[in-house]
C-alpha atoms as a PDB file:
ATOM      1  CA  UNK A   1      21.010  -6.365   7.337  1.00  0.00           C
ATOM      2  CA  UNK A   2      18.355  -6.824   9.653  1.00  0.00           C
ATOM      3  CA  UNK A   3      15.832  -9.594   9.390  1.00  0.00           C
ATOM      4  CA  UNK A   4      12.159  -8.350   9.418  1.00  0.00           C
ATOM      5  CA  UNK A   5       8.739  -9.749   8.996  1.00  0.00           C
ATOM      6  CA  UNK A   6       6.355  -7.790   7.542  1.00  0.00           C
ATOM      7  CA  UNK A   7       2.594  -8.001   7.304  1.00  0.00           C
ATOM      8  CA  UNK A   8       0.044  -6.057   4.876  1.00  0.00           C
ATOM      9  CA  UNK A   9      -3.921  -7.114   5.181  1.00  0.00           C
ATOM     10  CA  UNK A  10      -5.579  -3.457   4.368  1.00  0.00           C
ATOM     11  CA  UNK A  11      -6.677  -4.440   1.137  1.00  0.00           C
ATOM     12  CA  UNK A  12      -8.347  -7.373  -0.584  1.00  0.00           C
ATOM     13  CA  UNK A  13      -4.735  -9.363  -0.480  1.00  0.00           C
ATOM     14  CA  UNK A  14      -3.543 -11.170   2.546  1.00  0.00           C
ATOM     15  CA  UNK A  15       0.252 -10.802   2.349  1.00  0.00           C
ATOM     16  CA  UNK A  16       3.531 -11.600   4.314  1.00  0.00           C
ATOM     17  CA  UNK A  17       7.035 -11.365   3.582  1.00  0.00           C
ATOM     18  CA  UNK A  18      10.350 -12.392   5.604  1.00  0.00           C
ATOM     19  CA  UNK A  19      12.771 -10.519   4.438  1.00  0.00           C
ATOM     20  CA  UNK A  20      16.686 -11.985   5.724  1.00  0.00           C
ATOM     21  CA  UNK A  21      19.473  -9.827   3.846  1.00  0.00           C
ATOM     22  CA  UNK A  22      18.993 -10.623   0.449  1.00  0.00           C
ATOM     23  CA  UNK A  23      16.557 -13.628   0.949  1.00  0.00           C
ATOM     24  CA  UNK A  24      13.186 -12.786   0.702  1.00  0.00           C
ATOM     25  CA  UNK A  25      10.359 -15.480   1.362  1.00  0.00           C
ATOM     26  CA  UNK A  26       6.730 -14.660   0.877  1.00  0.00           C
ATOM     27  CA  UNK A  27       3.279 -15.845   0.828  1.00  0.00           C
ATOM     28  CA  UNK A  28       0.476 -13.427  -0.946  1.00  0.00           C
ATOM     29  CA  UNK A  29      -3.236 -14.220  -1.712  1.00  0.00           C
ATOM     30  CA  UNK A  30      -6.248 -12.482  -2.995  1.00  0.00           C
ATOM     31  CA  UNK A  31      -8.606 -13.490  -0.811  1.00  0.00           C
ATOM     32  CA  UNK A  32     -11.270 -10.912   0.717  1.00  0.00           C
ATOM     33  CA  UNK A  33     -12.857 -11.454   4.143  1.00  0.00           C
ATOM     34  CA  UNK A  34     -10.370 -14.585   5.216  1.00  0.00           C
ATOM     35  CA  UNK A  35      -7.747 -12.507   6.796  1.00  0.00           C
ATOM     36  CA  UNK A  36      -7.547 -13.633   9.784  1.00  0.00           C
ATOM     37  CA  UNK A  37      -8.157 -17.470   9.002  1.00  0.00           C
ATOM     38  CA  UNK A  38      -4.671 -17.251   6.249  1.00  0.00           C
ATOM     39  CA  UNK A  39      -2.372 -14.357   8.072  1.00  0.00           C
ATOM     40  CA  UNK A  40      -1.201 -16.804  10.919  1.00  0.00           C
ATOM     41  CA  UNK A  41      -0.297 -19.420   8.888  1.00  0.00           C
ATOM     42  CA  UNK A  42       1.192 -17.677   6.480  1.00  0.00           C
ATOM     43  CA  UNK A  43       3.707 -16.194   8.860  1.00  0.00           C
ATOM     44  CA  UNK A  44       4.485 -19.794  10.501  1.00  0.00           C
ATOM     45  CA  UNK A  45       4.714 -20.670   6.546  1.00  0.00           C
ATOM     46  CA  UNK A  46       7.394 -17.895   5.548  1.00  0.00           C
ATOM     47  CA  UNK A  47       9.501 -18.739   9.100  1.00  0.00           C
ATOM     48  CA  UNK A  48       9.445 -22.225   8.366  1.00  0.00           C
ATOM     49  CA  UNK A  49      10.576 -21.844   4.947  1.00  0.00           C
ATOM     50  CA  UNK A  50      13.438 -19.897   5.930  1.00  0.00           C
ATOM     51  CA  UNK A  51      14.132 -21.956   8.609  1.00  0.00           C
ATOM     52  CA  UNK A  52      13.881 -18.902  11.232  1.00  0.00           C
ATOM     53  CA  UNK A  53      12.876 -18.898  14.613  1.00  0.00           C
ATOM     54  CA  UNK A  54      11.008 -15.955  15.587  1.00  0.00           C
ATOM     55  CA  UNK A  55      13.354 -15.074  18.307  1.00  0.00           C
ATOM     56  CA  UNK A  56      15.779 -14.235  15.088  1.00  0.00           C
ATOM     57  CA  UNK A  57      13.455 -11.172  14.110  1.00  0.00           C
ATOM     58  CA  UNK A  58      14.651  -7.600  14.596  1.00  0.00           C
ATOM     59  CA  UNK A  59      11.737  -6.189  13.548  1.00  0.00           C
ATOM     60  CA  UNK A  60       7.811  -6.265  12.903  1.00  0.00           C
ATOM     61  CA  UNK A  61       6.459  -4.251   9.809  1.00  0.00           C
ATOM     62  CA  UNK A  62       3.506  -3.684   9.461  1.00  0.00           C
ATOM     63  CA  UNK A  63       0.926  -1.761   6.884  1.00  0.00           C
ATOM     64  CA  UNK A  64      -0.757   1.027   9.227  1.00  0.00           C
ATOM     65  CA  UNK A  65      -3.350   2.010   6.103  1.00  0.00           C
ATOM     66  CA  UNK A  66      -5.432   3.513   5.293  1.00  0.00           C
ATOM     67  CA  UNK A  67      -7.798   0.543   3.921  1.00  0.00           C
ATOM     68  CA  UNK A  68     -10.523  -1.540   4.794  1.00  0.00           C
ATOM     69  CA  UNK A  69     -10.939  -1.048   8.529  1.00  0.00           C
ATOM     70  CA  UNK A  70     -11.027  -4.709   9.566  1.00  0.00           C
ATOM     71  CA  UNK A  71      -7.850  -5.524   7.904  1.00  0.00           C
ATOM     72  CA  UNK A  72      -6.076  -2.303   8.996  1.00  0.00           C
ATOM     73  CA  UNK A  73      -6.973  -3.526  12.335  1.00  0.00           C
ATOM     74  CA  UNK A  74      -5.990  -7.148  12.045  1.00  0.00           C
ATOM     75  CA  UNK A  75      -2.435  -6.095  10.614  1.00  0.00           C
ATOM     76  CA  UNK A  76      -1.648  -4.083  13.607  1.00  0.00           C
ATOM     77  CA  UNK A  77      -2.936  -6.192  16.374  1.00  0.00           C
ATOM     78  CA  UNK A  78      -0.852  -9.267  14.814  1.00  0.00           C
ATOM     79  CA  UNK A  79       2.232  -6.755  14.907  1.00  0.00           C
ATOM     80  CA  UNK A  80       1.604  -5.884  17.850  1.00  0.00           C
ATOM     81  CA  UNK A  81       1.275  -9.145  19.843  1.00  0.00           C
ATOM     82  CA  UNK A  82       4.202 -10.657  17.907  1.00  0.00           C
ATOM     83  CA  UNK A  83       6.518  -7.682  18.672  1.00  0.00           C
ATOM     84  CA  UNK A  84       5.442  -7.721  22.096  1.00  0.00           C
ATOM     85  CA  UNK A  85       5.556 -11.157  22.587  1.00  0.00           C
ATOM     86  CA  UNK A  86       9.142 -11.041  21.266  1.00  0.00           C
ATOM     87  CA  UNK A  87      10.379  -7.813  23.322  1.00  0.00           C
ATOM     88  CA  UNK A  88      11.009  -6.093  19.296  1.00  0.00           C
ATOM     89  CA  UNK A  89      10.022  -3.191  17.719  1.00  0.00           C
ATOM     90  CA  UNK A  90       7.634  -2.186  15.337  1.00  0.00           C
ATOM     91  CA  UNK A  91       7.703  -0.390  12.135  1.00  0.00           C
ATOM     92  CA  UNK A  92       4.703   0.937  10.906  1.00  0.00           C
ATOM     93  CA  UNK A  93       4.325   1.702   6.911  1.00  0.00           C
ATOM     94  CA  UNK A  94       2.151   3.201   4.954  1.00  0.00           C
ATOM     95  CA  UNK A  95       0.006   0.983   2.609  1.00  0.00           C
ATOM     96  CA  UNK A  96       0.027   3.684  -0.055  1.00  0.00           C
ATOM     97  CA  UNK A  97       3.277   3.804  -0.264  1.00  0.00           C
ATOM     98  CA  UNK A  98       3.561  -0.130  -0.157  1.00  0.00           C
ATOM     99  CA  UNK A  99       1.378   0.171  -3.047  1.00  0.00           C
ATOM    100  CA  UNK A 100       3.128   3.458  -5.057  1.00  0.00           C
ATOM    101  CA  UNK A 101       6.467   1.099  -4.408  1.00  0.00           C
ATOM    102  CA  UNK A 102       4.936  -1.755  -6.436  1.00  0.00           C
ATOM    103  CA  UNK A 103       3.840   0.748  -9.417  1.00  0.00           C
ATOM    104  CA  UNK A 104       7.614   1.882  -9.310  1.00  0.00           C
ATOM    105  CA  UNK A 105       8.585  -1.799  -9.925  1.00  0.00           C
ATOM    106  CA  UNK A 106       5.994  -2.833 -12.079  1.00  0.00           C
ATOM    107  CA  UNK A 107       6.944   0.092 -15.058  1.00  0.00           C
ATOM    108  CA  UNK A 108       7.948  -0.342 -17.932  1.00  0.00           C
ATOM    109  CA  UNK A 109       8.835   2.312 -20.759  1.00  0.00           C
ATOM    110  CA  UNK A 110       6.877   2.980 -23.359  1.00  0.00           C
ATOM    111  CA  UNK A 111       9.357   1.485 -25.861  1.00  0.00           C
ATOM    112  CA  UNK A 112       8.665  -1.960 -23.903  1.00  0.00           C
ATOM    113  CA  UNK A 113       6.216  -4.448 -24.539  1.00  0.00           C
ATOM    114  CA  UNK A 114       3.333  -3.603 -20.846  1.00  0.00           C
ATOM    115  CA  UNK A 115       2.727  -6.305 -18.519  1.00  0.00           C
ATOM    116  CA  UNK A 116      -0.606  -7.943 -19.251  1.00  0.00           C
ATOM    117  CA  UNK A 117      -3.762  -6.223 -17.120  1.00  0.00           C
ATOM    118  CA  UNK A 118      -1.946  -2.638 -17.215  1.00  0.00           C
ATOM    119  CA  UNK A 119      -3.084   0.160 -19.640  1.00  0.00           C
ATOM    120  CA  UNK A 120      -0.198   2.212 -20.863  1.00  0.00           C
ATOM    121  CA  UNK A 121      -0.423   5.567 -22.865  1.00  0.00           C
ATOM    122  CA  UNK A 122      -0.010   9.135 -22.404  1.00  0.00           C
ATOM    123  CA  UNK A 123       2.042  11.710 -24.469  1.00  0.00           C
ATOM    124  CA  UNK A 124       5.797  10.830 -25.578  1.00  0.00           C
ATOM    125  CA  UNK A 125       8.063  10.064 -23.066  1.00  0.00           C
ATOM    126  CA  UNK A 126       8.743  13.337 -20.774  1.00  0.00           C
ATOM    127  CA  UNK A 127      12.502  13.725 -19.031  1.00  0.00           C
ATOM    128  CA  UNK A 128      11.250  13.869 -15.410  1.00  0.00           C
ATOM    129  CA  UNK A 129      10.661  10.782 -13.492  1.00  0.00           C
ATOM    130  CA  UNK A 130       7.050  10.012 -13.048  1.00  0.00           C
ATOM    131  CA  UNK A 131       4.900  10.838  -9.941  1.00  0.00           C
ATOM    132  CA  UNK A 132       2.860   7.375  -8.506  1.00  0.00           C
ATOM    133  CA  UNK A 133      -0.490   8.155  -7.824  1.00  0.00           C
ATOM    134  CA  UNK A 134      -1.664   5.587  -4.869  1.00  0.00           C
ATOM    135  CA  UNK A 135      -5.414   5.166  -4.963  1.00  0.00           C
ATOM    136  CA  UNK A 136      -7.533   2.530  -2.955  1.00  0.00           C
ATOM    137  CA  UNK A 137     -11.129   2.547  -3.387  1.00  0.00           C
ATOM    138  CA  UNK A 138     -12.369   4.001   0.178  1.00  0.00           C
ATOM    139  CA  UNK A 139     -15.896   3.171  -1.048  1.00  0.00           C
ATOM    140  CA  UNK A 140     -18.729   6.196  -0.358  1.00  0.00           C
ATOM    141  CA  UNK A 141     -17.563   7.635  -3.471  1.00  0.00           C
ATOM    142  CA  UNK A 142     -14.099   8.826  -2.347  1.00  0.00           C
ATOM    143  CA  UNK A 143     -10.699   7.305  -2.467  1.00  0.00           C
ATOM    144  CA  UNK A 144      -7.694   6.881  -0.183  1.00  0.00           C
ATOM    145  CA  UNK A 145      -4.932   8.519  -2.232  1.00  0.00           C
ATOM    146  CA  UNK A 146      -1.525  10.177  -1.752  1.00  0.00           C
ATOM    147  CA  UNK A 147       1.543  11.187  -4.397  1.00  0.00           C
ATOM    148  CA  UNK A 148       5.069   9.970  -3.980  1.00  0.00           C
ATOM    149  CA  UNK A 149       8.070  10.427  -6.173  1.00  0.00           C
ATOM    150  CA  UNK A 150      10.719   7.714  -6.873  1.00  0.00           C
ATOM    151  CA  UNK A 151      13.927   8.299  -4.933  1.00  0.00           C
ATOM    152  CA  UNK A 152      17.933   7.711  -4.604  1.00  0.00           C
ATOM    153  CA  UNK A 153      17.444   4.444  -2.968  1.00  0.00           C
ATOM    154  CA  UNK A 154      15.092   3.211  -5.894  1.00  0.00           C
ATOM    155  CA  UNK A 155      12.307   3.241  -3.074  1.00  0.00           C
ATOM    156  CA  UNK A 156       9.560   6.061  -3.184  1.00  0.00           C
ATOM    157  CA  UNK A 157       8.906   9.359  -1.019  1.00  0.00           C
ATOM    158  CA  UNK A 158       6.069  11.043  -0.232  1.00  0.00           C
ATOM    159  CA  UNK A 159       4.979  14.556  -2.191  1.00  0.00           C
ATOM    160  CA  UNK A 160       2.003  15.208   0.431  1.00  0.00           C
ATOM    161  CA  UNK A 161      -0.146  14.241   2.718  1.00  0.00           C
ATOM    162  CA  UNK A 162      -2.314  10.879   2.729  1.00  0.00           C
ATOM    163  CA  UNK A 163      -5.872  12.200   2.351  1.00  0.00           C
ATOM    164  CA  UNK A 164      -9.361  10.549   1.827  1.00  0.00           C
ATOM    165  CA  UNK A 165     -11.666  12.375  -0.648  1.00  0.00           C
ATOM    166  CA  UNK A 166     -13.981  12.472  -3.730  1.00  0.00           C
ATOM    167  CA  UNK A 167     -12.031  11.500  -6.603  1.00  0.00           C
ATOM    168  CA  UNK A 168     -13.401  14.159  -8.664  1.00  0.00           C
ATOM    169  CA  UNK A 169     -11.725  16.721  -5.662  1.00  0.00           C
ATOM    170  CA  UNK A 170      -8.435  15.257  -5.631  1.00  0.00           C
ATOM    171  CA  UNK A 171      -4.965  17.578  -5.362  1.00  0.00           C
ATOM    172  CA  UNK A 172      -2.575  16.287  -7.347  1.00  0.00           C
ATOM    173  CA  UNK A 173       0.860  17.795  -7.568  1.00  0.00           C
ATOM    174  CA  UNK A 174       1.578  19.185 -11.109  1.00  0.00           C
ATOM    175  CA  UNK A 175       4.022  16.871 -13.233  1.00  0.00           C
ATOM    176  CA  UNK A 176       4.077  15.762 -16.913  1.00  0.00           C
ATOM    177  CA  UNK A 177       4.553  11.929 -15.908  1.00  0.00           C
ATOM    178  CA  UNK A 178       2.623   9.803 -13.517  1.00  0.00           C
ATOM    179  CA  UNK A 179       1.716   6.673 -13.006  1.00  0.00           C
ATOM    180  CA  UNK A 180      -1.979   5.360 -11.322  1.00  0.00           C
ATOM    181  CA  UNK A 181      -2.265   2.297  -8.879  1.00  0.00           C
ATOM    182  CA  UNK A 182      -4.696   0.905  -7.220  1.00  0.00           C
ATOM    183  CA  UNK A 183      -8.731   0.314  -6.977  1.00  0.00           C
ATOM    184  CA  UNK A 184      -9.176   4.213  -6.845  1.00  0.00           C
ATOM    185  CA  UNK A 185      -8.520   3.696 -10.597  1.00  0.00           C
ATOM    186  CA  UNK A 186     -10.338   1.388 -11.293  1.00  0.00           C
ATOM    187  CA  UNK A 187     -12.998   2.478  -9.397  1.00  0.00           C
ATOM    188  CA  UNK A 188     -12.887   6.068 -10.779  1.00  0.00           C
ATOM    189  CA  UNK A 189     -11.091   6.237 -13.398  1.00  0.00           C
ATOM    190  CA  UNK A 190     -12.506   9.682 -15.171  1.00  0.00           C
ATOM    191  CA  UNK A 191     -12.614  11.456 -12.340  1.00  0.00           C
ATOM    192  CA  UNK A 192      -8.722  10.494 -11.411  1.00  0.00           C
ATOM    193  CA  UNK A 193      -7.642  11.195 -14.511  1.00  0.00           C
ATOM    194  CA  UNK A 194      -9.309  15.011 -14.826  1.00  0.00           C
ATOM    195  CA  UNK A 195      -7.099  15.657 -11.577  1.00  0.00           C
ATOM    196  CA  UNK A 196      -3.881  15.247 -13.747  1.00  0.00           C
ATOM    197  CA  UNK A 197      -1.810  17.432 -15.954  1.00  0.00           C
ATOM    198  CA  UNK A 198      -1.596  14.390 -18.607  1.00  0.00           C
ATOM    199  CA  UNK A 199      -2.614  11.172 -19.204  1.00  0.00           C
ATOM    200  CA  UNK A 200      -0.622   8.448 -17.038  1.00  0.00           C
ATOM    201  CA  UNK A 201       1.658   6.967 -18.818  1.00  0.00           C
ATOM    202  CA  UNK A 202       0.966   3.710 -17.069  1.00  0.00           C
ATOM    203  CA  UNK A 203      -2.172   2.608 -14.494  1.00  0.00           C
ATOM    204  CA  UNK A 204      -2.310  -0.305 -12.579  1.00  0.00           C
ATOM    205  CA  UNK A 205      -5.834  -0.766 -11.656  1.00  0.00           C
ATOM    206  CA  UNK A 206      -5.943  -4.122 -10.490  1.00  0.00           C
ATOM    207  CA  UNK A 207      -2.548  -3.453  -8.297  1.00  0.00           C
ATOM    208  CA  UNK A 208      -2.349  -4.445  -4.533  1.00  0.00           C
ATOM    209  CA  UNK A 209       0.404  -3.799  -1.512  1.00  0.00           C
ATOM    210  CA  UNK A 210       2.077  -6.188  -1.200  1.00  0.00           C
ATOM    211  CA  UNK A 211       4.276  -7.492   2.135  1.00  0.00           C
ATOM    212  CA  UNK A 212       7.170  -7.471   0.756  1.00  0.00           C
ATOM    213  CA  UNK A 213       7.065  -3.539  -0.602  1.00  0.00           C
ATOM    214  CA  UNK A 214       6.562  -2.809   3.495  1.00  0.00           C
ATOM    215  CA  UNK A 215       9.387  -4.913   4.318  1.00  0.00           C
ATOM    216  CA  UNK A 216      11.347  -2.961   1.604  1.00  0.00           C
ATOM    217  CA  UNK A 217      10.044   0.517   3.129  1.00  0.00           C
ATOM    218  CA  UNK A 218      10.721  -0.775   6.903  1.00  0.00           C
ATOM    219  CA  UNK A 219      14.303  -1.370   6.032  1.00  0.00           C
ATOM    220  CA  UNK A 220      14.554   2.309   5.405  1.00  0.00           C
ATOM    221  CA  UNK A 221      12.835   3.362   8.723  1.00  0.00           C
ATOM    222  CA  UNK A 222      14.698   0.908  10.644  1.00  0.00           C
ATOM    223  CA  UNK A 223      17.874   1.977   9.843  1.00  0.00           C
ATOM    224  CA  UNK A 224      16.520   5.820   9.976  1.00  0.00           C
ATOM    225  CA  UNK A 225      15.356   4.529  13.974  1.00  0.00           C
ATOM    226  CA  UNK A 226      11.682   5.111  12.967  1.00  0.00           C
ATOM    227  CA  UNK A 227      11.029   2.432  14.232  1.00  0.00           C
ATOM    228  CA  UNK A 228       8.389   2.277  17.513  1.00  0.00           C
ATOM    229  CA  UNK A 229       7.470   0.729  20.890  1.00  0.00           C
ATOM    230  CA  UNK A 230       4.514  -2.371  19.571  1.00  0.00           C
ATOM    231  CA  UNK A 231       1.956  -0.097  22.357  1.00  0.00           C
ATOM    232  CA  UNK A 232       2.567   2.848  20.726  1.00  0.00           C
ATOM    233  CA  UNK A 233       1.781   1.620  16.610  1.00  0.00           C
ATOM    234  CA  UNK A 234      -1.609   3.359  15.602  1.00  0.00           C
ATOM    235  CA  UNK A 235      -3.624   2.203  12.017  1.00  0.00           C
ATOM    236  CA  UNK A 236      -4.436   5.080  10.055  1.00  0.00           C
ATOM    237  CA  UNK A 237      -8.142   4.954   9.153  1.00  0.00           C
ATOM    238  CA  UNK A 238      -8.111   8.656   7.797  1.00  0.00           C
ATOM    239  CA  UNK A 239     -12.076   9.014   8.315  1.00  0.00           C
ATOM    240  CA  UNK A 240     -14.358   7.040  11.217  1.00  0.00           C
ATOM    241  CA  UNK A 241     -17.294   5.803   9.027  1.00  0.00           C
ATOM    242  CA  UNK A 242     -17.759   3.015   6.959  1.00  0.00           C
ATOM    243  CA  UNK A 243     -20.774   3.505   5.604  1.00  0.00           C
ATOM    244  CA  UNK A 244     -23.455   5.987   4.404  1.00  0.00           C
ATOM    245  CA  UNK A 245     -26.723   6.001   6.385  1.00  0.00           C
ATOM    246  CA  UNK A 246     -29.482   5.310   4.675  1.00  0.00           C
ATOM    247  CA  UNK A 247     -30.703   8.981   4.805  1.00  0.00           C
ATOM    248  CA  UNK A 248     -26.985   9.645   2.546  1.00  0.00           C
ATOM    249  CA  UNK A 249     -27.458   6.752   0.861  1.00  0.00           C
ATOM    250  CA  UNK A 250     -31.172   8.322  -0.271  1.00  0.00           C
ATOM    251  CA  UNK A 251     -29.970  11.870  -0.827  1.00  0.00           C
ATOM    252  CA  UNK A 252     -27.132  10.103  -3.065  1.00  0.00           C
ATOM    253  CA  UNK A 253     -28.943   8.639  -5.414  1.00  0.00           C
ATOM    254  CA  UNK A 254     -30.684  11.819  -5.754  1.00  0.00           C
ATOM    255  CA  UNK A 255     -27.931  13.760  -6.782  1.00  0.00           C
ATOM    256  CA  UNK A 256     -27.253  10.756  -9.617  1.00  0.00           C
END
């Protein structure tokens, strides 16, 4: 099995995983705005405790987004100077799906006591498999959100296409199971949950990618040979602004 590194910073966590067959080291950390002074040293932390040299790597994952812009950015520039430095590929992954994988971990039935921090309800138990709603809070009233299904390999697939949009406007595919993860939920909650067919039956609102979810995913699109040249990786920001002006920011409140 190939030996990957993989490296998620679009979110509030700082996160790194090594993943060596079935060996998996990783370092992961809540800690907004000190990206860049943790992700370095926890990648020299993860090779040192698997006693790795970085010439061993096959591959770079990274999470492309969408997220916060600076840490989409930070994620793919330390992928890409690594992979180049190292004459490797890259594998770029999305950090919704990083983040729908986690949810598909994380469940437990109904009949099961839930994992403290995660709301579970909804009607009885349906037959079909539940969708994972990813949600990250995109701020500006909107969320970055996309749908994936749970697959054969016990990984997840995507249902459609990675948008960014007012909760309240949200396309959800129709299913009679889903779960909810991420800050979208927490973040807007009501309007998330008038965009389904049923109550989740679990949400995960405090929920966050994690490395070792992209190394998971990468393994996939390695062995698939989606895996890219480091100058060709690209972060998906799925809008260009950051913020409202103050004119929107005026004409917002408003509306309220």
């Amino acid at each position: 099995m190939a030996r990957i590194l993989a490296i998620e910073t679009a979110t509030e966590a700082c996160s790194v995983a090594l993943v060596d067959g079935d060996t998996i080291v990783a370092r992961h950390e809540l800690a907004p705005r000190r990206h860049a002074e943790l992700i370095l040293p926890m990648i020299e932390g993860v090779l040192a405790e698997a006693a790795l040299p970085r010439s061993a790597l096959d591959a770079i994952a990274v999470g492309r987004g969408p997220g916060a812009f600076t840490g989409v950015r930070l994620a793919i520039a330390i992928a890409q100077g690594l992979a180049l430095g190292l004459h490797r590929p890259v594998v770029p992954v999305s950090t919704l799906a990083a983040l729908a994988l986690e949810a598909h971990i994380a469940f437990e039935p109904l009949d099961e006591a839930p994992t403290a921090g995660v709301t579970v309800g909804g009607a009885s138990a349906p037959t079909a498999r539940p969708l994972i709603l990813a949600a990250i809070d995109a701020r500006m009233g909107e969320v970055y959100a996309a749908t994936f299904e749970p697959d054969a390999d016990d990984l997840v697939t995507p249902l459609d296409a990675e948008v960014v949009c007012p909760a309240s406007e949200l396309a959800v595919p129709v299913r009679d199971a889903y779960l909810v993860a991420g800050s979208g939920w927490a973040a807007y909650g009501d309007a998330l949950a008038s965009r389904l067919a049923q109550a989740p039956r679990a949400t995960y609102a405090e929920m966050l990618p994690r490395a070792t979810s992209i190394a998971r995913l990468a393994l996939r699109e390695l062995a698939r040979g989606n895996a890219v040249d480091a100058a060709h990786v690209r972060p998906t920001y799925l809008r260009d602004k950051v913020a409202l002006t103050v004119a929107e920011q005026a004409a917002a409140r408003q509306v309220r």
